[in-house]
Structures are given as C-alpha cells and as structure tokens.
N, C-alpha and C. Protein backbone atom coordinates (compact mmCIF):
# COMPACT_ATOMS: atom_id res chain seq x y z
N UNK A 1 -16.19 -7.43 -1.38
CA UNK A 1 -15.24 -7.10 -0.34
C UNK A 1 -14.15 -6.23 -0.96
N UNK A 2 -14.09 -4.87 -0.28
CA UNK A 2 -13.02 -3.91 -0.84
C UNK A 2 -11.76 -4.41 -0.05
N UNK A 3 -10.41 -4.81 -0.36
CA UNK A 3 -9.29 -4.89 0.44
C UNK A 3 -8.41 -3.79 0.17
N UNK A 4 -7.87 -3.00 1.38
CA UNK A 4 -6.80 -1.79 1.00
C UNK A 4 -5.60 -2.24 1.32
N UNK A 5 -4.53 -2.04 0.95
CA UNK A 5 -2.97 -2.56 2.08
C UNK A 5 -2.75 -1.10 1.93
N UNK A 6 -1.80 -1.63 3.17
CA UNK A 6 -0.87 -0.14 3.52
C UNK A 6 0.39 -1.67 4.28
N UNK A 7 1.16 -0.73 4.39
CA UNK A 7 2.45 -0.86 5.03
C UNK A 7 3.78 -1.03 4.48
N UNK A 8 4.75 -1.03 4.94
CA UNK A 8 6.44 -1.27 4.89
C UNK A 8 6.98 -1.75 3.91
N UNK A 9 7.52 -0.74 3.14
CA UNK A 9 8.77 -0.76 1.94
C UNK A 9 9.17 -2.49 1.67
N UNK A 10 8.58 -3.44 0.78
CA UNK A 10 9.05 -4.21 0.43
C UNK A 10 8.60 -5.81 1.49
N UNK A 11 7.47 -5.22 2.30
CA UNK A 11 7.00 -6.41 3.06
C UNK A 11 5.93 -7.23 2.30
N UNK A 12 5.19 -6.89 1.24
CA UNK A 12 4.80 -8.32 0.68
C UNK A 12 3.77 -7.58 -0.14
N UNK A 13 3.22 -5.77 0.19
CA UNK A 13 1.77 -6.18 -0.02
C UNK A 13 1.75 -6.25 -1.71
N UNK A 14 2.46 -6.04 -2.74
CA UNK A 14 2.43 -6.86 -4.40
C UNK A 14 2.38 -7.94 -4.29
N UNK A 15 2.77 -8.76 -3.27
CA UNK A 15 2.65 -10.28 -3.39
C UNK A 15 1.36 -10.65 -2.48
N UNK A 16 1.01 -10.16 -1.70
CA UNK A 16 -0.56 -9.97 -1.26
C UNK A 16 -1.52 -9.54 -2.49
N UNK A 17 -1.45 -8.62 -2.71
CA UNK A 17 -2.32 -8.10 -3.77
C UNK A 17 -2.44 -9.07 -5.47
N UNK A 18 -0.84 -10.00 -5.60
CA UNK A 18 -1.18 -10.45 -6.82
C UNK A 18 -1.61 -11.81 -6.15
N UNK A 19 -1.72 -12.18 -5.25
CA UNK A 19 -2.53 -13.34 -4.41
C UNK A 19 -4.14 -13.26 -4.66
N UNK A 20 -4.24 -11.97 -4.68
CA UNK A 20 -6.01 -11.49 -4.28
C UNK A 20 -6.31 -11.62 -6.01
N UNK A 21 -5.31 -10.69 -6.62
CA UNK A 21 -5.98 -10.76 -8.08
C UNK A 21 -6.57 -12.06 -8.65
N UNK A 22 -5.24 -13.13 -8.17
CA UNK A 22 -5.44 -14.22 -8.61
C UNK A 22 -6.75 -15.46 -8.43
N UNK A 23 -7.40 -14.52 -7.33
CA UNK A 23 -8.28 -15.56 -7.15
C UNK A 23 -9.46 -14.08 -7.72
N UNK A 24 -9.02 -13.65 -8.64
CA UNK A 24 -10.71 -12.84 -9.04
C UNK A 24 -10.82 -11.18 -8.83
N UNK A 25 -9.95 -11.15 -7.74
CA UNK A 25 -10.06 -9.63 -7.30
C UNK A 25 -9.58 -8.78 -8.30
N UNK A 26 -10.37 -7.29 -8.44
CA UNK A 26 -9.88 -5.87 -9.09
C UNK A 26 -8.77 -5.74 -8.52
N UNK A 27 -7.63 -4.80 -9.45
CA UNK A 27 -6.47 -4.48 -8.85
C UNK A 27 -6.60 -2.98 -8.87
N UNK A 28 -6.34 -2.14 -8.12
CA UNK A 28 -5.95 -0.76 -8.15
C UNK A 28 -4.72 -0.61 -7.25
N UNK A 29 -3.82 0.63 -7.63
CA UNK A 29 -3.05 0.79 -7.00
C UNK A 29 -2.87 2.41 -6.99
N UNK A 30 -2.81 3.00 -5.76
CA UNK A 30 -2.57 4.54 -5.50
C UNK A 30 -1.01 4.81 -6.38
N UNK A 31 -0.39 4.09 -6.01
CA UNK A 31 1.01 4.33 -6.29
C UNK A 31 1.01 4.49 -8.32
N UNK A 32 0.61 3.43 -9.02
CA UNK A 32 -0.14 3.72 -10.19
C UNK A 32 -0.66 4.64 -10.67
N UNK A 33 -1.93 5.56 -9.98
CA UNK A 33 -2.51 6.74 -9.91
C UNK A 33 -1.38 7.73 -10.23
N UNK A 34 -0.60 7.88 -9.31
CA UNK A 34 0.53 8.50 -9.19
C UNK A 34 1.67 8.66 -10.52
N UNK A 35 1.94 7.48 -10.27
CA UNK A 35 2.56 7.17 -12.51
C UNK A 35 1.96 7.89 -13.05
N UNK A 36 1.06 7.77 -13.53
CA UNK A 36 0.32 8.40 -14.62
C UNK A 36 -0.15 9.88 -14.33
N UNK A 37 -0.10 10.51 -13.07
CA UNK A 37 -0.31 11.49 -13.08
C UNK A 37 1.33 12.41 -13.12
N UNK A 38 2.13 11.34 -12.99
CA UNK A 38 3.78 11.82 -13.28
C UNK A 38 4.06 11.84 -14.27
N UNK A 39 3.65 10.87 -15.33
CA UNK A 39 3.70 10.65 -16.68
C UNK A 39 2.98 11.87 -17.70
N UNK A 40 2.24 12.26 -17.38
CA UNK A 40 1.76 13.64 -18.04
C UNK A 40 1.98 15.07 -17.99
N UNK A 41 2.93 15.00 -16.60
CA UNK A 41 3.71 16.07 -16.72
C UNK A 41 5.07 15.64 -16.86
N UNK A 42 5.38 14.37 -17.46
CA UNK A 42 6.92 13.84 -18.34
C UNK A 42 8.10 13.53 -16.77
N UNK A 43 7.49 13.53 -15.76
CA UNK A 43 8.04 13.54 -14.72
C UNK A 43 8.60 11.92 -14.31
N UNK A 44 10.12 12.07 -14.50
CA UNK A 44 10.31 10.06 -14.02
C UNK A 44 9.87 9.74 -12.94
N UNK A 45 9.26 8.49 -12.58
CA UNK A 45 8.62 7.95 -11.21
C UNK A 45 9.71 6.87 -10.57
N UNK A 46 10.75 7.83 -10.37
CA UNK A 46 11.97 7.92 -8.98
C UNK A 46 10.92 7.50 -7.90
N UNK A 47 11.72 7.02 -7.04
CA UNK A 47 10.76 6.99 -5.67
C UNK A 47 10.46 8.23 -4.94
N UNK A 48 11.42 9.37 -5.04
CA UNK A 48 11.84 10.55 -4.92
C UNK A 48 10.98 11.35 -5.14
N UNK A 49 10.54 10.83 -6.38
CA UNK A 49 9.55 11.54 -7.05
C UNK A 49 8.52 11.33 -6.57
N UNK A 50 8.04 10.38 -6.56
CA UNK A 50 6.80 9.61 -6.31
C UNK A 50 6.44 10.44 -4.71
N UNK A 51 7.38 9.96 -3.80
CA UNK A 51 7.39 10.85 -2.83
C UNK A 51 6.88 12.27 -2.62
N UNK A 52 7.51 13.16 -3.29
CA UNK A 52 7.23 14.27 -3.75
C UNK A 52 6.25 14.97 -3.98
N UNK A 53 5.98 14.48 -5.50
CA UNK A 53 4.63 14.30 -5.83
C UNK A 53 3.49 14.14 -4.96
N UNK A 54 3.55 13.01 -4.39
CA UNK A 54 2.11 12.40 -3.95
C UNK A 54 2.34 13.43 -2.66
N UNK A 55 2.94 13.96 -2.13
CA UNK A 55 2.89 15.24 -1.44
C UNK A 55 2.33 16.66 -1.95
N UNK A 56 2.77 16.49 -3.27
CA UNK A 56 1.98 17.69 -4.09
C UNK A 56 0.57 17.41 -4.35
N UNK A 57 0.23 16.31 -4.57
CA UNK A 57 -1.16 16.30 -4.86
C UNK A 57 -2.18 16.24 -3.76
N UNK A 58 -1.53 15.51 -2.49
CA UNK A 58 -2.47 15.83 -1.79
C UNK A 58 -2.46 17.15 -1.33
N UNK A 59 -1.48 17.74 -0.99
CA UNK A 59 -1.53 19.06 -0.74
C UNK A 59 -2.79 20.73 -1.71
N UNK A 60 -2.82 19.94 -2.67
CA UNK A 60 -3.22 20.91 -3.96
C UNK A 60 -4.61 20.23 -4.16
N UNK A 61 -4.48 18.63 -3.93
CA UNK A 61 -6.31 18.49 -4.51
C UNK A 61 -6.95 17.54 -2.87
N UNK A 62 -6.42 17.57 -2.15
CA UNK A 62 -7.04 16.98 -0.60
C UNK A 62 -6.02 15.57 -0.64
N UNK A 63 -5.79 14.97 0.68
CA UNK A 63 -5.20 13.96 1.02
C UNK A 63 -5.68 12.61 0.51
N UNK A 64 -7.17 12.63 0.44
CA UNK A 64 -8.09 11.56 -0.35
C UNK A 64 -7.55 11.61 -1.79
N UNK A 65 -7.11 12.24 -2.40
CA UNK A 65 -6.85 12.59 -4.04
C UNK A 65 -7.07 11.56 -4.14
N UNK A 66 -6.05 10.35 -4.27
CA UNK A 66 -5.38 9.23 -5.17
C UNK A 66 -6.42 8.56 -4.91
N UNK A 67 -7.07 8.49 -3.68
CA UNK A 67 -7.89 7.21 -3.28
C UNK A 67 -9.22 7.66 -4.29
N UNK A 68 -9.69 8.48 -3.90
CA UNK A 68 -10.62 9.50 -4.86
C UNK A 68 -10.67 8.87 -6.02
N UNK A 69 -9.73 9.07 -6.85
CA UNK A 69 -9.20 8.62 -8.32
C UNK A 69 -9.69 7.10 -8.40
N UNK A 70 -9.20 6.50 -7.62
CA UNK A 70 -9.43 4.97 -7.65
C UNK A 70 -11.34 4.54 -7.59
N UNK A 71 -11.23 5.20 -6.49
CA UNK A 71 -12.88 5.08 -6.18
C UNK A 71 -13.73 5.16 -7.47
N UNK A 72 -13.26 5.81 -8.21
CA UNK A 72 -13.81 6.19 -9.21
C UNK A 72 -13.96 4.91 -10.52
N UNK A 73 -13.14 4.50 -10.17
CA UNK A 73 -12.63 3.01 -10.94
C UNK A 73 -12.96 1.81 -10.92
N UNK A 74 -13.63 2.02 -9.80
CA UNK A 74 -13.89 -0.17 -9.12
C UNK A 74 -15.14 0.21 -10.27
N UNK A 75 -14.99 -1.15 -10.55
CA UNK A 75 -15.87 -1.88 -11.27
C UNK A 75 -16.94 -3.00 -10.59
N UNK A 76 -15.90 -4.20 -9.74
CA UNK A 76 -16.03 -5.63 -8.99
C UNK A 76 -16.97 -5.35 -7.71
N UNK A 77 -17.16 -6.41 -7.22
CA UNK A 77 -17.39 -6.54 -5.90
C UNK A 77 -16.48 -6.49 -5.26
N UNK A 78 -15.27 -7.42 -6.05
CA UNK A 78 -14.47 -8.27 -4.69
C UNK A 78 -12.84 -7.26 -5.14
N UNK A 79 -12.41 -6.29 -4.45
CA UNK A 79 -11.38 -4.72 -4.90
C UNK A 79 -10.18 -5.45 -4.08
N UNK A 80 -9.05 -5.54 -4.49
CA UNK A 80 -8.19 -5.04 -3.54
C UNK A 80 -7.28 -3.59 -4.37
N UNK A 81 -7.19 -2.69 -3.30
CA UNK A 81 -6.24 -1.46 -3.66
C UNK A 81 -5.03 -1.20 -2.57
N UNK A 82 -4.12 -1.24 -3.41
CA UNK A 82 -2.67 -0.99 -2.78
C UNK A 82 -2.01 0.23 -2.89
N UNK A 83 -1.11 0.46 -2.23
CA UNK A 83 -0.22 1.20 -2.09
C UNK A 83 -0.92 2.88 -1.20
N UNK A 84 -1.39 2.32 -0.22
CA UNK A 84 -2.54 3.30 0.41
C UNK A 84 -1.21 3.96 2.05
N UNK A 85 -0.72 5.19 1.83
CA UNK A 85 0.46 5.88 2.44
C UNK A 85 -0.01 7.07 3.21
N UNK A 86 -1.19 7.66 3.19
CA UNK A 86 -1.76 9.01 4.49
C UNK A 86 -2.80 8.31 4.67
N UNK A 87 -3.06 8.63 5.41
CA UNK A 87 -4.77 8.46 6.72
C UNK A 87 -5.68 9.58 6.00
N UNK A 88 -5.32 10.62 4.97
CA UNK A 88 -6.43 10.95 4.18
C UNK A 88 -7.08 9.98 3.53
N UNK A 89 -6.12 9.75 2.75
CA UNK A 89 -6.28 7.74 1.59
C UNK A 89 -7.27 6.80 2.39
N UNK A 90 -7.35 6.80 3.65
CA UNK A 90 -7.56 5.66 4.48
C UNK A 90 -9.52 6.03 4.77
N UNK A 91 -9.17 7.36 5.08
CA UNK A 91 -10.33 8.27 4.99
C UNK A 91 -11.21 8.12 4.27
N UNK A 92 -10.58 8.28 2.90
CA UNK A 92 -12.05 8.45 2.02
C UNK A 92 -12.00 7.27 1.50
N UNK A 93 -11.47 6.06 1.56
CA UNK A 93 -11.91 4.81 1.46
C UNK A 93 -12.33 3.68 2.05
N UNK A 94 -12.29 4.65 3.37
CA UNK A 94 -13.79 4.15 4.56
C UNK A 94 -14.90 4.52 3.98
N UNK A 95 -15.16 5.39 3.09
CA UNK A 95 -16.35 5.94 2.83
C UNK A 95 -17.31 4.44 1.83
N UNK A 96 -16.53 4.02 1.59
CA UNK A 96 -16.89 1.94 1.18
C UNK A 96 -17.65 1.44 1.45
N UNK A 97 -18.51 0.87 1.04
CA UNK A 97 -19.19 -0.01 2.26
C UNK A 97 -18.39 -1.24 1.64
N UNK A 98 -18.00 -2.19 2.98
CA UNK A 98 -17.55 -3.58 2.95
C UNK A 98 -15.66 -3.06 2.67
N UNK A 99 -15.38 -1.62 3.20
CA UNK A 99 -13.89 -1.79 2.56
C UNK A 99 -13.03 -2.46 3.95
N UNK A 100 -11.92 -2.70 4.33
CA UNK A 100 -11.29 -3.60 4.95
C UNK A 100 -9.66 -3.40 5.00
N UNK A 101 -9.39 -2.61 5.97
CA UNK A 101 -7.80 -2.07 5.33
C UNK A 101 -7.01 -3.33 6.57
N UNK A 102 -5.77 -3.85 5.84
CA UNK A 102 -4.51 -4.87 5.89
C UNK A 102 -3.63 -4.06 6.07
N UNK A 103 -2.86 -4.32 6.79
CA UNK A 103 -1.27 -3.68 7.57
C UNK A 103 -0.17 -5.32 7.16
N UNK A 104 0.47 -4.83 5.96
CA UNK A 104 1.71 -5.74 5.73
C UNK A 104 2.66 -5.00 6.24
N UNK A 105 3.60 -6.08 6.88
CA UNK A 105 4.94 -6.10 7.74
C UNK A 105 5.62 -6.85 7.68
N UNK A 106 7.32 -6.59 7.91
CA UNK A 106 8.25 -7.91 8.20
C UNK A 106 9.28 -7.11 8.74
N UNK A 107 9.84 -7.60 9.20
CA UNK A 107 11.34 -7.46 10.18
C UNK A 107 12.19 -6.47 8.56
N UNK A 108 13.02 -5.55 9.38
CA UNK A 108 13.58 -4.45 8.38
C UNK A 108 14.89 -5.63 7.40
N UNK A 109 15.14 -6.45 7.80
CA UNK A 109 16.47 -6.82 7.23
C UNK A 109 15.87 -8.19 6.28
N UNK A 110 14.66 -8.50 6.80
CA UNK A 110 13.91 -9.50 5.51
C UNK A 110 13.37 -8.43 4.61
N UNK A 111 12.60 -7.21 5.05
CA UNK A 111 12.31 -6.36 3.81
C UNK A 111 13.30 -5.66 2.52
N UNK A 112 14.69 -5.52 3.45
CA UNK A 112 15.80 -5.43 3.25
C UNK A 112 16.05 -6.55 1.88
N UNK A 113 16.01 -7.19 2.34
CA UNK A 113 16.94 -8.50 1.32
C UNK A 113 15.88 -8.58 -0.14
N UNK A 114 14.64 -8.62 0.55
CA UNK A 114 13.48 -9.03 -0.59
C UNK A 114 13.95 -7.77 -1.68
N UNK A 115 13.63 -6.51 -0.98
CA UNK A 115 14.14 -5.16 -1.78
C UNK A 115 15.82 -5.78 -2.85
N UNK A 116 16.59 -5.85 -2.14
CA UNK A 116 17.86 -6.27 -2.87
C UNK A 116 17.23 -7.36 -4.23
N UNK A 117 16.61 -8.33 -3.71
CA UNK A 117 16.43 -9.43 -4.71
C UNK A 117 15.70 -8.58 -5.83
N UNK A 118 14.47 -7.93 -5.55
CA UNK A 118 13.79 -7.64 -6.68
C UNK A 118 14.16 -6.18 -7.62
N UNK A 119 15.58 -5.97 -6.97
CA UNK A 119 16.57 -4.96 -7.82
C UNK A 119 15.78 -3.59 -8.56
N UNK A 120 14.89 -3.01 -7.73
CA UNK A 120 14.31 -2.26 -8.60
C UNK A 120 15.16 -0.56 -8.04
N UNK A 121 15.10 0.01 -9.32
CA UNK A 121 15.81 1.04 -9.16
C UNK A 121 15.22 1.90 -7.92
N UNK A 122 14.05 2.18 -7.67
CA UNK A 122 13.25 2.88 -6.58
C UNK A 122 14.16 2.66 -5.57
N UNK A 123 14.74 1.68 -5.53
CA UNK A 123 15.26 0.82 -3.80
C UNK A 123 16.74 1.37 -3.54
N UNK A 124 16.97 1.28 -2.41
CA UNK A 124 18.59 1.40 -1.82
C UNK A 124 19.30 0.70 -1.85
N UNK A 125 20.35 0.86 -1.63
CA UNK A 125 21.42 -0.02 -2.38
C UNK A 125 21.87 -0.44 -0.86
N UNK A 126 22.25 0.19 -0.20
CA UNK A 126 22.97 -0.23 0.98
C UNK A 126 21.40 -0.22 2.35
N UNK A 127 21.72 -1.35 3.49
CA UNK A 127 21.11 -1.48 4.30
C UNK A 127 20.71 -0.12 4.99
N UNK A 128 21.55 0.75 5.21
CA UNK A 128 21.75 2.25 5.94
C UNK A 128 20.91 2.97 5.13
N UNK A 129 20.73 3.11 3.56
CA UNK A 129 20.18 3.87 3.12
C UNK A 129 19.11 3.27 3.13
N UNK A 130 18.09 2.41 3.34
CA UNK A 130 17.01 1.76 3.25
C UNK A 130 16.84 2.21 4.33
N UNK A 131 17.15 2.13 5.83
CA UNK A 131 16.49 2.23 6.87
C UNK A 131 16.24 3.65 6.74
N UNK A 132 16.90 4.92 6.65
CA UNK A 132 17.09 6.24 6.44
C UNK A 132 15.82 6.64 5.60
N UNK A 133 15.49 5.76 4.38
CA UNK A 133 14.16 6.16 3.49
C UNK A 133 13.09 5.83 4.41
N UNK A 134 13.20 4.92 5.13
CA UNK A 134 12.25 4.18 5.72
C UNK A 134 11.61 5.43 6.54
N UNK A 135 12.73 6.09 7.63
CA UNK A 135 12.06 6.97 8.63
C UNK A 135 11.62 8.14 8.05
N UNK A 136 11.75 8.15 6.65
CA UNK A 136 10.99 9.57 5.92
C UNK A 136 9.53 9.21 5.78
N UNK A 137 9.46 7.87 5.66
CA UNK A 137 8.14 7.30 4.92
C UNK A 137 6.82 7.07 6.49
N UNK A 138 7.95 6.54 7.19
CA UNK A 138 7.06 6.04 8.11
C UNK A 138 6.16 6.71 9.06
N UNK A 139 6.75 8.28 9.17
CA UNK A 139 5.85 9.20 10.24
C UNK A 139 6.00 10.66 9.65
N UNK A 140 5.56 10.78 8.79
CA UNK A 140 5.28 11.76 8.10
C UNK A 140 3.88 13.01 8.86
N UNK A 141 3.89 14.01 8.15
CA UNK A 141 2.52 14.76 9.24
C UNK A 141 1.81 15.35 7.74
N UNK A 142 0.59 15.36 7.86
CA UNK A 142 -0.28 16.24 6.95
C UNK A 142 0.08 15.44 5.86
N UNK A 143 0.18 15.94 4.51
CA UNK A 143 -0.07 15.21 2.97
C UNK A 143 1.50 14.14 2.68
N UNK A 144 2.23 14.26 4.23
CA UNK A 144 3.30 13.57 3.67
C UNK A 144 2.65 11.57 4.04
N UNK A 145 3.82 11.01 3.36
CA UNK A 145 3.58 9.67 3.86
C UNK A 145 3.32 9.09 5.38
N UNK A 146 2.53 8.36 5.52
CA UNK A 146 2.53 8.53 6.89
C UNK A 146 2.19 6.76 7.58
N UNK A 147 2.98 5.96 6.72
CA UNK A 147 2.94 4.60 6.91
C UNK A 147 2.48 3.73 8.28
N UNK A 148 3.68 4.29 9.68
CA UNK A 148 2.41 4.29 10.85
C UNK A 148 1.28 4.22 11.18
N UNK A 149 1.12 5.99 10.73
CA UNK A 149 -0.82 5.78 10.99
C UNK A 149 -1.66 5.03 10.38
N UNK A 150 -1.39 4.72 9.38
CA UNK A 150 -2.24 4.23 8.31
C UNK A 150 -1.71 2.51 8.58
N UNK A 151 -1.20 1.82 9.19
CA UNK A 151 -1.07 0.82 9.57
C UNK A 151 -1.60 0.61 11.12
N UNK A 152 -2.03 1.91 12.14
CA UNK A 152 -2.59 1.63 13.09
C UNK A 152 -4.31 1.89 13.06
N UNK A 153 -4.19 2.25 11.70
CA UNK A 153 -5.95 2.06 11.73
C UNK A 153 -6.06 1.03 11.07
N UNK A 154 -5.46 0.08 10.74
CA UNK A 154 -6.05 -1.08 9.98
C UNK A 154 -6.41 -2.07 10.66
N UNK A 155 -7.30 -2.60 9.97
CA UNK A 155 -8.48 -4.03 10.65
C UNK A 155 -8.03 -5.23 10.88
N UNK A 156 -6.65 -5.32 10.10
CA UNK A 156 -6.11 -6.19 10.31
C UNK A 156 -4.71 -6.52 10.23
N UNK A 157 -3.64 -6.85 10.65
CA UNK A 157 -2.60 -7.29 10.12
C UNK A 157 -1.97 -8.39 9.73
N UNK A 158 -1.17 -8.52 9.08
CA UNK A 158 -0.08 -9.62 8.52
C UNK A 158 1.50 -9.55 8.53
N UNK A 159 2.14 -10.28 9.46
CA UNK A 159 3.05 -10.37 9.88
C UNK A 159 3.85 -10.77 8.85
N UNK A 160 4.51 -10.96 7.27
CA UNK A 160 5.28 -11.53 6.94
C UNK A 160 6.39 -11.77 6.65
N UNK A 161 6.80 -12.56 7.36
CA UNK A 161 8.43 -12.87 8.00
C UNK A 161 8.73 -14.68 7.86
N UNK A 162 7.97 -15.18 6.97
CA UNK A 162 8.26 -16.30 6.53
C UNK A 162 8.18 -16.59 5.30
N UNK A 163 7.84 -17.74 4.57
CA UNK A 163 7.45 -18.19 3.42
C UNK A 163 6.41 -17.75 2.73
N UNK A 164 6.37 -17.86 1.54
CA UNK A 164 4.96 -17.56 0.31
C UNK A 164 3.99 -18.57 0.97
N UNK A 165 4.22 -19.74 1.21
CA UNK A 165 3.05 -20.36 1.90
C UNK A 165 2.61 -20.08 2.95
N UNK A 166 3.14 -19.86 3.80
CA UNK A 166 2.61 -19.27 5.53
C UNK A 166 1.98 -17.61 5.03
N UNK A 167 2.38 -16.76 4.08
CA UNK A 167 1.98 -15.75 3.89
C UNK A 167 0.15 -15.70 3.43
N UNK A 168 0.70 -16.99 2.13
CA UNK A 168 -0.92 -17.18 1.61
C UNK A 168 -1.91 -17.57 2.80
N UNK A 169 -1.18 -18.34 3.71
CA UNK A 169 -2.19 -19.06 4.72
C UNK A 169 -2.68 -17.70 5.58
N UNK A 170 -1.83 -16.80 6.22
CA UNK A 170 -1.97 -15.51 6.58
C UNK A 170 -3.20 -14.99 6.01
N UNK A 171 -3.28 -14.93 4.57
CA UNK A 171 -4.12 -13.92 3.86
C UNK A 171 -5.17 -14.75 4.17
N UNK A 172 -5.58 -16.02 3.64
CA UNK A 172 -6.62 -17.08 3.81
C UNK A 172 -7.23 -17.02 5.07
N UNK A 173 -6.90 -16.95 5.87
CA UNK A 173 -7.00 -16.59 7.15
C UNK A 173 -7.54 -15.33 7.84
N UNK A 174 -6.79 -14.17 6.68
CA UNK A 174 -7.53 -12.55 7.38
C UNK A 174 -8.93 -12.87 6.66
N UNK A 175 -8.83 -13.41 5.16
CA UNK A 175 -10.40 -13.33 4.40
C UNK A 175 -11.18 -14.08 5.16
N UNK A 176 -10.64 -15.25 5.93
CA UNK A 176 -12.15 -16.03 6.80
C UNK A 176 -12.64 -14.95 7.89
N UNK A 177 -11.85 -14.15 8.36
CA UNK A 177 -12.08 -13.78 9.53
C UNK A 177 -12.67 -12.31 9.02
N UNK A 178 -12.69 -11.68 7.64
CA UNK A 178 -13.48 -10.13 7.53
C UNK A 178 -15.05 -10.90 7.06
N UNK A 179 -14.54 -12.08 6.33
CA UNK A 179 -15.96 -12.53 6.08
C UNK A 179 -16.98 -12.90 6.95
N UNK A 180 -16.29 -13.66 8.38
CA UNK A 180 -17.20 -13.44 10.09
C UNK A 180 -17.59 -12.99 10.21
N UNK A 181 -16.52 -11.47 10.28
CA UNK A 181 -17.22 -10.53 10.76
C UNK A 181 -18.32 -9.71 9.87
N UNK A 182 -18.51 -9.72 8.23
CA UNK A 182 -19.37 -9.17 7.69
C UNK A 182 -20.57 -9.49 7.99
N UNK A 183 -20.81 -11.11 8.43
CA UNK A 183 -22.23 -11.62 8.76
C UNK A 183 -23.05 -11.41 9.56
C-alpha cells in the first residue's frame, strides 16, 4: 500500500507519516527531494526557498519532478510519501498501483499553535503572517503550490483537530477502510 499526504501547513501529516513509519512503512518525502536538490546548489531551505524552488523545478523538469524522484526510490510494499503540494505530484503518483492519497487538516488556529510549539524557523511568527503564507500555498496555478487541489483529489481525509490518540484512531481507521476497498 503506497500512502501520499498532502495538506495544511502544520496539520499533522509528520505526525501521520511518523505513525505509518512506525508500524513498517518506507518514508519518502517530496519536500526532502527538494533539500537536497537545494543543497547542491548551496541554496538554504527557507520555506521561501523551498517555495521557490519547487516552482523552479517543476517548471524546468515537469510538475511530476519530485514525485518522479521518489518513485524512483520505493523499495517496500507498504510507502508512505509526504509532502505532496501540485496535482502534477498527485499525477504521476497515480501512476502506482495500490497508491492512496490522504488530505490532513485542522482548524487554522490549532495549526497555528502546533506551528508555534514546534518553533521551526520555516514558520511565522505572528498568527497574520501564517494565515498570509497560507493563501500563497493554498491555490496556487501551474508549477506553483496548489494545496486545495491536491487535497480535493484525495481518497481520503483526516480531520485533525484533536488528540494524538483520536488522530491515530483516524489513521487506523482510513487503513481499514483503503484495505476494503483494495479487496
């Protein structure tokens, strides 16, 4: 089972994804891809950047790039890959068999706070500037980010706006229900 996330600045999907690792799953991450392709041209991975960038590359090598890259990588059966931001990405990792894309979410002022707690420089400092990054990210057109779309093609979602336990139960819950439907 391939799992992809996509969605919203600081709604869970690292804590989704180190959920999945933990029980066995491959980890890939687009956003990763990205590092290292910043890292070789000495470029800091600002969010800014990252932004940027992953605009340059799809623009210069197709919107699939990053996903491309990854594809290239699975090893496992059982994949989850994160940090999946255009409907190119989404594209060529339909091309899968068994892949399965997740839409993580939570209310802006719990994503808000989580962002504050885990203090990472990428993040905004003030509530105003978080929402402001947000509407760059969220409806983007062509090689830009495009968080929306790529959360309205997904198979499934996860609402999380509560606890690490109601979240895990969430996830436990999407895996009974892709595994139904695989049969």
């Amino acid at each position: 089972m391939i799992i992809g996330l996509t969605g919203t600045n600081a709604s869970g999907k690292g804590t989704v994804a180190k959920y999945l690792v933990e029980k066995g799953y491959e980890y890939h991450s687009l956003s990763d891809e990205l590092r290292l392709l910043l890292e070789k041209r000495k470029i800091p991975a600002t969010r800014e950047n990252l932004i940027k960038e992953g605009k340059y590359y799809r623009d210069e090598h197709g919107r699939g790039y990053l996903a491309s890259i990854v594809v290239k990588k699975i090893k496992g059966k059982n994949v989850v890959i994160d940090s999946i931001r255009n409907l190119g990405e989404v594209n060529e990792l339909r091309k899968l068999e068994n892949f399965h894309l997740l839409a993580i979410d939570a209310p802006v002022e719990t994503r808000f706070e989580r962002a504050k707690k885990r203090m990472s420089s990428r993040d905004q400092k003030t509530f105003e500037e978080f929402v402001a990054k947000q509407k760059e990210e969220l409806r983007g057109k062509g090689s830009e980010q495009q968080l929306i779309a790529c959360m309205e093609k997904a198979d499934f979602k996860i609402e999380n706006d509560s606890d690490l336990k109601n979240l895990y139960k969430k996830i436990e819950s999407t895996l009974e229900k892709i595994e139904n439907d695989s049969e």
